[in-house]
Each structure stands twice: as structure tokens, then as C-alpha cells.
PDB file of N, CA and C in Angstrom:
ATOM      1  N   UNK A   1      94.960  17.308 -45.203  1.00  0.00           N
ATOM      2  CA  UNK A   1      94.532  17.202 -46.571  1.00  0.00           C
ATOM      3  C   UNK A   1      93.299  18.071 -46.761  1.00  0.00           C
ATOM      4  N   UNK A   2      93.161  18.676 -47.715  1.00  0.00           N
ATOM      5  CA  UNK A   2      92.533  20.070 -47.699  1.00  0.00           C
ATOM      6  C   UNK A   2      91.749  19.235 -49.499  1.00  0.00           C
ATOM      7  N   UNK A   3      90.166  19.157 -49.189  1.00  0.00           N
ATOM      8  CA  UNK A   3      89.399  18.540 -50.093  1.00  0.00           C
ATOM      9  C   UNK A   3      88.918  20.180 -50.787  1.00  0.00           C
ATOM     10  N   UNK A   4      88.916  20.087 -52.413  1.00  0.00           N
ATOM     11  CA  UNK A   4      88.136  20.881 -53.315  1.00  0.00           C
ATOM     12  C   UNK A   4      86.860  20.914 -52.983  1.00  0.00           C
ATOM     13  N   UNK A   5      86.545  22.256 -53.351  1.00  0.00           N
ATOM     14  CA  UNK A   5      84.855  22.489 -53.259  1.00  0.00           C
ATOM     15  C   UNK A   5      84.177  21.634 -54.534  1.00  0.00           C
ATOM     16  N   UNK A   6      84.407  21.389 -55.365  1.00  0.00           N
ATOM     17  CA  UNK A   6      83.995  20.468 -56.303  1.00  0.00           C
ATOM     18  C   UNK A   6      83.986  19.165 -56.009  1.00  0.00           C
ATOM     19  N   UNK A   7      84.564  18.563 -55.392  1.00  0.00           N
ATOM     20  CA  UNK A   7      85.042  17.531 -54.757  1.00  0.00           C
ATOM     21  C   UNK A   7      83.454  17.333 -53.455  1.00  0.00           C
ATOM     22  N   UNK A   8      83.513  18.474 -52.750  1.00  0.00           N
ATOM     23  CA  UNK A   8      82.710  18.139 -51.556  1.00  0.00           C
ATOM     24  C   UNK A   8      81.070  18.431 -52.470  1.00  0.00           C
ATOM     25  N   UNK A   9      81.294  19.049 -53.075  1.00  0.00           N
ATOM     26  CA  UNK A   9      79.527  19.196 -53.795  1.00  0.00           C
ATOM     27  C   UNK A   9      79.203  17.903 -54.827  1.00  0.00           C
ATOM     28  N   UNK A  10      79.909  17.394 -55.562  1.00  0.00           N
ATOM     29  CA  UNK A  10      80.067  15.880 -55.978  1.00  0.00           C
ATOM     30  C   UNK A  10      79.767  15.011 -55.232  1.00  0.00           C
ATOM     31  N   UNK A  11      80.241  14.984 -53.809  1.00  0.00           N
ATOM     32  CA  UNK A  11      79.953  13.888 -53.103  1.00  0.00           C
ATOM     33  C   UNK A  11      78.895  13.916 -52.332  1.00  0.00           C
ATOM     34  N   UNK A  12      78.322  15.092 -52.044  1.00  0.00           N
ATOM     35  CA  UNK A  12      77.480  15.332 -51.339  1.00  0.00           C
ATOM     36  C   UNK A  12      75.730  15.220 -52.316  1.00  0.00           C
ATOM     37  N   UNK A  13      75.986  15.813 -53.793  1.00  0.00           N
ATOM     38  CA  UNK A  13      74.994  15.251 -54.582  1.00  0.00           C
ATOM     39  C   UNK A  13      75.051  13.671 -55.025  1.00  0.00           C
ATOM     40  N   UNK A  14      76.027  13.039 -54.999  1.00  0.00           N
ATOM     41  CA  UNK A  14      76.072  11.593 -55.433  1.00  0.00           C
ATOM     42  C   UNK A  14      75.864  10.787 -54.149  1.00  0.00           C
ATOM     43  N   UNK A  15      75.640  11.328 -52.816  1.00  0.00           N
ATOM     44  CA  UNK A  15      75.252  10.560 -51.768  1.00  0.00           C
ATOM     45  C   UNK A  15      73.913  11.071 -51.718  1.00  0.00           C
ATOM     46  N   UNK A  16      73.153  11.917 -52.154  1.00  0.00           N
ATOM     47  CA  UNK A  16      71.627  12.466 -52.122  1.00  0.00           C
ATOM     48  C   UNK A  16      71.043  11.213 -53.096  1.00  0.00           C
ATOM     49  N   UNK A  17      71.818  11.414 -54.258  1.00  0.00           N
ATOM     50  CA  UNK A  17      71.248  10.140 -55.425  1.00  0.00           C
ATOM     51  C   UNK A  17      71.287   9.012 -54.916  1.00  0.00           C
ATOM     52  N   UNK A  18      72.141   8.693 -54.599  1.00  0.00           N
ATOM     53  CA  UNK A  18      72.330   6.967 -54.350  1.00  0.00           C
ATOM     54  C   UNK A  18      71.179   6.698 -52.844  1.00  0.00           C
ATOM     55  N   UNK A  19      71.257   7.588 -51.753  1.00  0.00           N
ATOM     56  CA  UNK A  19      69.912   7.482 -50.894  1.00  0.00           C
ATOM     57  C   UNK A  19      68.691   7.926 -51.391  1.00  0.00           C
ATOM     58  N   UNK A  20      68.278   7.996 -52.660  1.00  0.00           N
ATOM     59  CA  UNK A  20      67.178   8.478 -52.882  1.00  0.00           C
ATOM     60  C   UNK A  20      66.904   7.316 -54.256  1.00  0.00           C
ATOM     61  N   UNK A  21      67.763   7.010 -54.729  1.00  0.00           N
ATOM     62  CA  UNK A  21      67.755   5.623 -55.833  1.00  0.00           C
ATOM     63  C   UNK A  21      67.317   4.483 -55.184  1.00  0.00           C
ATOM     64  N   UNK A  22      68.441   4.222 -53.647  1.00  0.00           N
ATOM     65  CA  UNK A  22      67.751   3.111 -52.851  1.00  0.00           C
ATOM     66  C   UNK A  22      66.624   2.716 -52.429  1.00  0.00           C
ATOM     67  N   UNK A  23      66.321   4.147 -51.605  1.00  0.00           N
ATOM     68  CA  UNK A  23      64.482   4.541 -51.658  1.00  0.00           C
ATOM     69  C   UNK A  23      63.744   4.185 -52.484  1.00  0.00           C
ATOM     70  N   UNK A  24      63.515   4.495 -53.554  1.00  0.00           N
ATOM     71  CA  UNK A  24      62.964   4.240 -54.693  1.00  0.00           C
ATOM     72  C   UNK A  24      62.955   2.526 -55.078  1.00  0.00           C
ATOM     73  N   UNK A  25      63.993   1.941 -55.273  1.00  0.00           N
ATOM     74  CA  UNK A  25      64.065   0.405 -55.120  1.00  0.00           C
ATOM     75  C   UNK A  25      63.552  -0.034 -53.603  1.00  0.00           C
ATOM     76  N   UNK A  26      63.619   0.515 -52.709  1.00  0.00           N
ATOM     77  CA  UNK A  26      62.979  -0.147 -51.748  1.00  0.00           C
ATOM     78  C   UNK A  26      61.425  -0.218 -51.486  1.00  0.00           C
ATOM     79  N   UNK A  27      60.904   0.905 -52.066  1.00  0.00           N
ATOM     80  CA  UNK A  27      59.707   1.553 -51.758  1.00  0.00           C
ATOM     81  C   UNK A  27      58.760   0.099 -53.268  1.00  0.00           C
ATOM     82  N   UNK A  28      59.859   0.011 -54.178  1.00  0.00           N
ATOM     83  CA  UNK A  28      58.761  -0.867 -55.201  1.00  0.00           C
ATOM     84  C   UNK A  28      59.136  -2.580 -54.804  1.00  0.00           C
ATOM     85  N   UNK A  29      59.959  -2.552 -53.883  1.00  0.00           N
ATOM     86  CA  UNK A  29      60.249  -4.185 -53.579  1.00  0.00           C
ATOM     87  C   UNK A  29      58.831  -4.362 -52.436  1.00  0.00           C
ATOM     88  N   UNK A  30      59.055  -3.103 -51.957  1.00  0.00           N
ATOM     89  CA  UNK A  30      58.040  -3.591 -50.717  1.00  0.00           C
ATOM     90  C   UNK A  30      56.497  -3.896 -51.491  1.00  0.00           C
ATOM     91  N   UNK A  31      56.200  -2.960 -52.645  1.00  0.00           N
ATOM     92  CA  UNK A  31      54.762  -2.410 -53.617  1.00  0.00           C
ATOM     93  C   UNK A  31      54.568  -4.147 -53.744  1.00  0.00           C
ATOM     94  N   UNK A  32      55.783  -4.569 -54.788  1.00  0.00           N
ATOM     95  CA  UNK A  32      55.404  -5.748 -55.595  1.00  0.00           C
ATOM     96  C   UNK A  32      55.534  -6.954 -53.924  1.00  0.00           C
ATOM     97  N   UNK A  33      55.805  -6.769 -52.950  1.00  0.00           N
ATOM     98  CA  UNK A  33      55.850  -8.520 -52.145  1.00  0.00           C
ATOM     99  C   UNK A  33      54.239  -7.646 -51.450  1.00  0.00           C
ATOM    100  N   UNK A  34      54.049  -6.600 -51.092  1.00  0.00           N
ATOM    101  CA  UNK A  34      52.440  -6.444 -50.698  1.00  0.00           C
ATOM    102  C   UNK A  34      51.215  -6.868 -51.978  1.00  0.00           C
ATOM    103  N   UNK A  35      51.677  -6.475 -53.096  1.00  0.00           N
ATOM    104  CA  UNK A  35      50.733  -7.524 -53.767  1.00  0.00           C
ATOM    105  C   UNK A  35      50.784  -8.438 -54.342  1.00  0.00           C
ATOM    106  N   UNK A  36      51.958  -9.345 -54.233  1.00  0.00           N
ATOM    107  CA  UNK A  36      51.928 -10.510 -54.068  1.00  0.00           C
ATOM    108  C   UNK A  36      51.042 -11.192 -52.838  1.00  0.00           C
ATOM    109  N   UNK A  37      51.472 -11.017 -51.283  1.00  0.00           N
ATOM    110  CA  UNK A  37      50.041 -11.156 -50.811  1.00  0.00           C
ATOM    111  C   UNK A  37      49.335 -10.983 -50.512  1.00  0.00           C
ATOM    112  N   UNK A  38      48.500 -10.125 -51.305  1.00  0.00           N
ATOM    113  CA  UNK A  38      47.359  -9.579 -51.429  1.00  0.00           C
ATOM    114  C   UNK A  38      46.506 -10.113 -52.522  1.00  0.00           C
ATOM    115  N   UNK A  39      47.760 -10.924 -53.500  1.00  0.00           N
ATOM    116  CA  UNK A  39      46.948 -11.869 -54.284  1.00  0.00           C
ATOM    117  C   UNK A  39      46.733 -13.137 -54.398  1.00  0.00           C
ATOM    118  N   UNK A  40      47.354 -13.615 -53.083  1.00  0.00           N
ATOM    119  CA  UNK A  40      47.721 -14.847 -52.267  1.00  0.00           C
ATOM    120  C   UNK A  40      46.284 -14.874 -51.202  1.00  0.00           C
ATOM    121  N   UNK A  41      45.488 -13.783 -50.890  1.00  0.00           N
ATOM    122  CA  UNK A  41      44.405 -13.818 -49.742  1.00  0.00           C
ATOM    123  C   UNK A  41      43.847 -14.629 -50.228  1.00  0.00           C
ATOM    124  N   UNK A  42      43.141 -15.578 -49.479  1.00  0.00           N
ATOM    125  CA  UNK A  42      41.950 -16.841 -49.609  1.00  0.00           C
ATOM    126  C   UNK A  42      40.732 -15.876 -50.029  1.00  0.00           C
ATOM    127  N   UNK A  43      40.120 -15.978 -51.078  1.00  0.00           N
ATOM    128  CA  UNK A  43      38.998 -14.852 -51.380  1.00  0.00           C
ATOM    129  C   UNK A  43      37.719 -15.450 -50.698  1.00  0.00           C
ATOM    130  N   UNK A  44      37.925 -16.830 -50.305  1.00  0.00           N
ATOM    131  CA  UNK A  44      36.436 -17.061 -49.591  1.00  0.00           C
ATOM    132  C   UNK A  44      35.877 -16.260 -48.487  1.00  0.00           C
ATOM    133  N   UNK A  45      36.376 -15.394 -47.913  1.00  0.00           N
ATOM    134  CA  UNK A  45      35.699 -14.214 -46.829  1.00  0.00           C
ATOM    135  C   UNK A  45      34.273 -13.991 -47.541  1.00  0.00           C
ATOM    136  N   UNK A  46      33.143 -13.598 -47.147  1.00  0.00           N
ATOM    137  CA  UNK A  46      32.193 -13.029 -47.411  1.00  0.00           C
ATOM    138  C   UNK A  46      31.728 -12.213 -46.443  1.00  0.00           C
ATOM    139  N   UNK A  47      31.676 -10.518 -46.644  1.00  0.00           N
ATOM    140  CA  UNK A  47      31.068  -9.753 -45.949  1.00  0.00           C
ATOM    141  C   UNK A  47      29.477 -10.175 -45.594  1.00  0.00           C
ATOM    142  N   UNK A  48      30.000  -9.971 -44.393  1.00  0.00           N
ATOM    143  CA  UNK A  48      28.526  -9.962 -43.946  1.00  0.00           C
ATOM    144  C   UNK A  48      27.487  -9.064 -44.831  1.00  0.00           C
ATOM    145  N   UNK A  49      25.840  -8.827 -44.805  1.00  0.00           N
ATOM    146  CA  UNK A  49      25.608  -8.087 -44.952  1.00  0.00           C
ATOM    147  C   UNK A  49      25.318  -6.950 -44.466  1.00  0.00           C
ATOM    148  N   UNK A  50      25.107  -6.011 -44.691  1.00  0.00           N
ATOM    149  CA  UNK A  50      25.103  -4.338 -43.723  1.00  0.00           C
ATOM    150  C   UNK A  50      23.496  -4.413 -43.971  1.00  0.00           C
ATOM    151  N   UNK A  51      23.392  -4.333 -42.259  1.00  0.00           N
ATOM    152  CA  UNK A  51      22.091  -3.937 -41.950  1.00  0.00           C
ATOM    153  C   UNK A  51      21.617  -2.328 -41.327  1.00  0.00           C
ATOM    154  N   UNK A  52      20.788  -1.880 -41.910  1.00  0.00           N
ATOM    155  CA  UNK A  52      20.027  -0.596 -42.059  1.00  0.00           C
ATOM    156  C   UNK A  52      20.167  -0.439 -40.772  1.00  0.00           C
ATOM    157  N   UNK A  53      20.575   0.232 -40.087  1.00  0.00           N
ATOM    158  CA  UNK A  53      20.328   0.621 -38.464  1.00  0.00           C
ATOM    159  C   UNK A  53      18.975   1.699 -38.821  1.00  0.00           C
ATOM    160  N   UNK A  54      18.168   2.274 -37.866  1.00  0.00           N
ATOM    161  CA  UNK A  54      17.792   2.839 -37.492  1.00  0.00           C
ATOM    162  C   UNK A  54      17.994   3.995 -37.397  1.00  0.00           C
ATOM    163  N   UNK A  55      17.661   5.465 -38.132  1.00  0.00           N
ATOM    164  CA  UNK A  55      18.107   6.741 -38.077  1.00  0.00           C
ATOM    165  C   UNK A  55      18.222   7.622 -36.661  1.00  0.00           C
ATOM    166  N   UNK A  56      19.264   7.375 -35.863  1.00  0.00           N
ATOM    167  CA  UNK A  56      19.169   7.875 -35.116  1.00  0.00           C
ATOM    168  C   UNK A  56      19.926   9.063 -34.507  1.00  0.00           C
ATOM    169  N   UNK A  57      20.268  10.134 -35.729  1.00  0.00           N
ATOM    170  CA  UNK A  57      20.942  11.000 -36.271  1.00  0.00           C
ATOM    171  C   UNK A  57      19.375  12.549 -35.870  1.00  0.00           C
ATOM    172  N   UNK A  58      18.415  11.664 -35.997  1.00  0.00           N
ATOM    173  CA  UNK A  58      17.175  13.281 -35.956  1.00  0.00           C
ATOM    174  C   UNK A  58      16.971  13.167 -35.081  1.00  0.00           C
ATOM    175  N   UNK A  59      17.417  12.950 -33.598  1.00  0.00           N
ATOM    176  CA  UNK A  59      16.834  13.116 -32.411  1.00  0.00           C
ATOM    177  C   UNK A  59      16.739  14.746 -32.747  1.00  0.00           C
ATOM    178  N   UNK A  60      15.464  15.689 -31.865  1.00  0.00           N
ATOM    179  CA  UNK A  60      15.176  16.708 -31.881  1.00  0.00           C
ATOM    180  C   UNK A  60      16.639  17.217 -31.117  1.00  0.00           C
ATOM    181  N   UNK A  61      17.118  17.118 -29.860  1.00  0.00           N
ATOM    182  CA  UNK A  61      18.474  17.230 -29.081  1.00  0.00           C
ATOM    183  C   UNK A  61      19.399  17.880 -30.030  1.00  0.00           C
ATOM    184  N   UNK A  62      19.283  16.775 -30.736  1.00  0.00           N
ATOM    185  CA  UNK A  62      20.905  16.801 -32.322  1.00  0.00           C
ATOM    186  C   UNK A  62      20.241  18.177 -33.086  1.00  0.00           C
ATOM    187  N   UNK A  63      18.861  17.911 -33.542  1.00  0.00           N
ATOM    188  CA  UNK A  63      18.755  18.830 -34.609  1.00  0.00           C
ATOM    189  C   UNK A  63      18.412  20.300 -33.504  1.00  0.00           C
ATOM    190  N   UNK A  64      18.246  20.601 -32.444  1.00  0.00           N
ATOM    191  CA  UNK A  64      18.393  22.028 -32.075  1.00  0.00           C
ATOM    192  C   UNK A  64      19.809  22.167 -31.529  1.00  0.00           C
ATOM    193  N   UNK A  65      21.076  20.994 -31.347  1.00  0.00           N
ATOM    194  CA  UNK A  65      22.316  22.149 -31.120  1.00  0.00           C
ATOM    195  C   UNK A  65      23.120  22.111 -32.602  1.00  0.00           C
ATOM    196  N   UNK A  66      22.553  21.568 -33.373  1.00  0.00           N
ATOM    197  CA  UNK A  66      22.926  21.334 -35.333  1.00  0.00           C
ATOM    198  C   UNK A  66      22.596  23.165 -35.382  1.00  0.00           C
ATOM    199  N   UNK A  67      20.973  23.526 -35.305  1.00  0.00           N
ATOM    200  CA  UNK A  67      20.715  24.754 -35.603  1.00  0.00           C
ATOM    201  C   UNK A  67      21.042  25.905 -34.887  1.00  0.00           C
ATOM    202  N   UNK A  68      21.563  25.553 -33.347  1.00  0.00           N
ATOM    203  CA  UNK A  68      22.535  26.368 -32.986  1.00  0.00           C
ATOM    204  C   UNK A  68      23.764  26.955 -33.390  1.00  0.00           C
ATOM    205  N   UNK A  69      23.994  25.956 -33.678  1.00  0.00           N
ATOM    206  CA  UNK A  69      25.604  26.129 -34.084  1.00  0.00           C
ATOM    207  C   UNK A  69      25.233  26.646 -35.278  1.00  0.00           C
ATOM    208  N   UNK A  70      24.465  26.301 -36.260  1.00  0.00           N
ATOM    209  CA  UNK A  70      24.352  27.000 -37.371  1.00  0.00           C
ATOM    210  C   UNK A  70      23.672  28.726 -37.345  1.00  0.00           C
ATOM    211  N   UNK A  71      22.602  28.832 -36.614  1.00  0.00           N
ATOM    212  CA  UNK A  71      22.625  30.093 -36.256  1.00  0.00           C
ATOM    213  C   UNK A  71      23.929  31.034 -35.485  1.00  0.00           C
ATOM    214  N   UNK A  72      25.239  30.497 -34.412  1.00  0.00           N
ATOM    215  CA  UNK A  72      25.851  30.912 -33.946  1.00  0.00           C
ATOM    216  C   UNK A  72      26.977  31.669 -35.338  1.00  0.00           C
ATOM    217  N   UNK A  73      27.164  30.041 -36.251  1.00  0.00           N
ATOM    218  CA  UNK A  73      27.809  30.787 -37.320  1.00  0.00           C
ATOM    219  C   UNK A  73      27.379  32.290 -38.086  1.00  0.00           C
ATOM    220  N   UNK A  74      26.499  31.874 -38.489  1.00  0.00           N
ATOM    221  CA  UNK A  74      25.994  32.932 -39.239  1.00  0.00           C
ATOM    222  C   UNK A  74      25.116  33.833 -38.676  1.00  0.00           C
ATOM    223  N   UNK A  75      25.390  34.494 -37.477  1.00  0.00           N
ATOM    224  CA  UNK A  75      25.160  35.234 -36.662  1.00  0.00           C
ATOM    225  C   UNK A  75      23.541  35.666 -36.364  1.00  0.00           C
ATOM    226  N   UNK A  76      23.048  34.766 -36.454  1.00  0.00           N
ATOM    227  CA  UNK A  76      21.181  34.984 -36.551  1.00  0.00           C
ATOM    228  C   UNK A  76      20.592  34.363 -35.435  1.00  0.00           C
ATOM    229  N   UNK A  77      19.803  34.589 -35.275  1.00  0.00           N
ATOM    230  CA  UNK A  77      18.755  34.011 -34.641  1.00  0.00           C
ATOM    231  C   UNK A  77      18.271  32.106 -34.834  1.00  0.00           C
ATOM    232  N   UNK A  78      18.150  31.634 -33.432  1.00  0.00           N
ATOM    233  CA  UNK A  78      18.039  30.216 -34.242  1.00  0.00           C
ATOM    234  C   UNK A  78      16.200  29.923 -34.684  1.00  0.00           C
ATOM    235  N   UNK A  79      15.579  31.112 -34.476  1.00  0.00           N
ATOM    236  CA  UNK A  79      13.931  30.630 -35.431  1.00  0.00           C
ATOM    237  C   UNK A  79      14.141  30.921 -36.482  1.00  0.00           C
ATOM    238  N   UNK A  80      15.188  31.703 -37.152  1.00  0.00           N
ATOM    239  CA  UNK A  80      15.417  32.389 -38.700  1.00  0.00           C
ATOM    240  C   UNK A  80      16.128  31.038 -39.917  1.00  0.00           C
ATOM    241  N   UNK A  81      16.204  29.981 -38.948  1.00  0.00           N
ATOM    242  CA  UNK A  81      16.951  28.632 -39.524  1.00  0.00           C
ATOM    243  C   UNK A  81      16.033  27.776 -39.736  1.00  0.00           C
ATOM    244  N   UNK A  82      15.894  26.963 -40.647  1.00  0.00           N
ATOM    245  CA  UNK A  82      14.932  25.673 -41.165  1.00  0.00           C
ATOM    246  C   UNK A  82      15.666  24.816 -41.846  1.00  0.00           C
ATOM    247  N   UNK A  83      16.140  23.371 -40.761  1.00  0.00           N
ATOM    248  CA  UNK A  83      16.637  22.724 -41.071  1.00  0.00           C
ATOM    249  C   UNK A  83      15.718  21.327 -42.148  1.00  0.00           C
ATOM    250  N   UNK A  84      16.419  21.401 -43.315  1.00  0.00           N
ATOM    251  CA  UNK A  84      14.993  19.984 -44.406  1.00  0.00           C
ATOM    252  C   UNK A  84      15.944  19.038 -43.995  1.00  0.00           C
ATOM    253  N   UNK A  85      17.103  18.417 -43.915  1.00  0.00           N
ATOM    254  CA  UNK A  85      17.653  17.231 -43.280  1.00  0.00           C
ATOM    255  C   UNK A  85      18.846  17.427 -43.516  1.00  0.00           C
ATOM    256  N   UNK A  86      19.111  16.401 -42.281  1.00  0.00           N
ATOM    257  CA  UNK A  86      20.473  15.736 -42.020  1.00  0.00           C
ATOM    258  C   UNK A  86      21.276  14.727 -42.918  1.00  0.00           C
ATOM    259  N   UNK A  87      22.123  14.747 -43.105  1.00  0.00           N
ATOM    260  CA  UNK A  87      23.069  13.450 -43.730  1.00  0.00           C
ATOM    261  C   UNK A  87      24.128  13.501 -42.846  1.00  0.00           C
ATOM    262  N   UNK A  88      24.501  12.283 -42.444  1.00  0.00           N
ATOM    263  CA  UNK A  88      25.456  11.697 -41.806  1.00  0.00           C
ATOM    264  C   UNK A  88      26.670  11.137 -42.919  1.00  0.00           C
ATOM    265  N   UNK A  89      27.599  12.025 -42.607  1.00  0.00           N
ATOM    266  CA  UNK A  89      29.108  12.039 -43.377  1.00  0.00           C
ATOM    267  C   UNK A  89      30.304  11.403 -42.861  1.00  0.00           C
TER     268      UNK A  89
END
């Protein structure tokens, strides 16, 4: 039995749809039962509070291989660099 080319491109786009329709229904069954419980969590948790550590990001160590590397980039000298501060990202 010898199938039409119309025949095989029909079936082959109506099996793309129907796995990609399912997807789609599966992907929002899962959306709506995750926030369902997510609105089911006991809200009594209380974060702790966040305590200030100590900056220990400017050791001199950090800030001369920081200005290395930054002199290495930009091909200079590392006394031609003046680092005003750090932020930790």
C-alpha cells in the first residue's frame, strides 16, 4: 500500500500539533497544582534576620590581584590603576 504525499505531510503536521497541544496542557496542569501548593505553605516561617558580616572583600591580597588583572586587561602597568572600591556581585 503505497501512502500519498499529502497524506504523509497531514499526518506528520497533525502529530507535531497534538504533541505540542499536550505540552501545552501539561505544562499549565503542572503551573496551576505548583500554585496551589505554594498557596497551601504554612506562612508562619520567619526569616531569620541577615546579619552584616564583616567586609572581607578589601583584603590588600584581593585588591592587588583585582588590579592585576585589571592592568593585565588593559594592557598597562599596575601603578597606572587606582582602585576607589569594590562591590561584591
Amino acid at each position: 500500500m503505497e501512502y500519498s504525499n499529502l497524506f504523509v505531510c497531514l499526518m506528520g503536521i497533525g502529530t507535531v500539533f497534538v504533541g505540542l497541544i499536550s505540552l501545552v496542557l501539561l505544562v499549565s496542569a503542572m503551573s496551576a497544582i505548583m500554585r496551589k501548593k505554594q498557596n497551601a505553605a504554612p506562612v508562619d516561617a520567619v526569616a531569620a534576620p541577615v546579619q552584616e558580616q564583616p567586609d572581607q572583600s578589601k583584603k590588600p591580597e584581593i585588591m592587588a590581584a583585582i588590579a592585576a588583572a585589571i592592568a593585565d586587561d588593559m594592557g598597562t602597568d599596575v601603578s597606572a590603576i587606582r582602585i576607589v572600591s569594590i562591590k561584591k556581585v
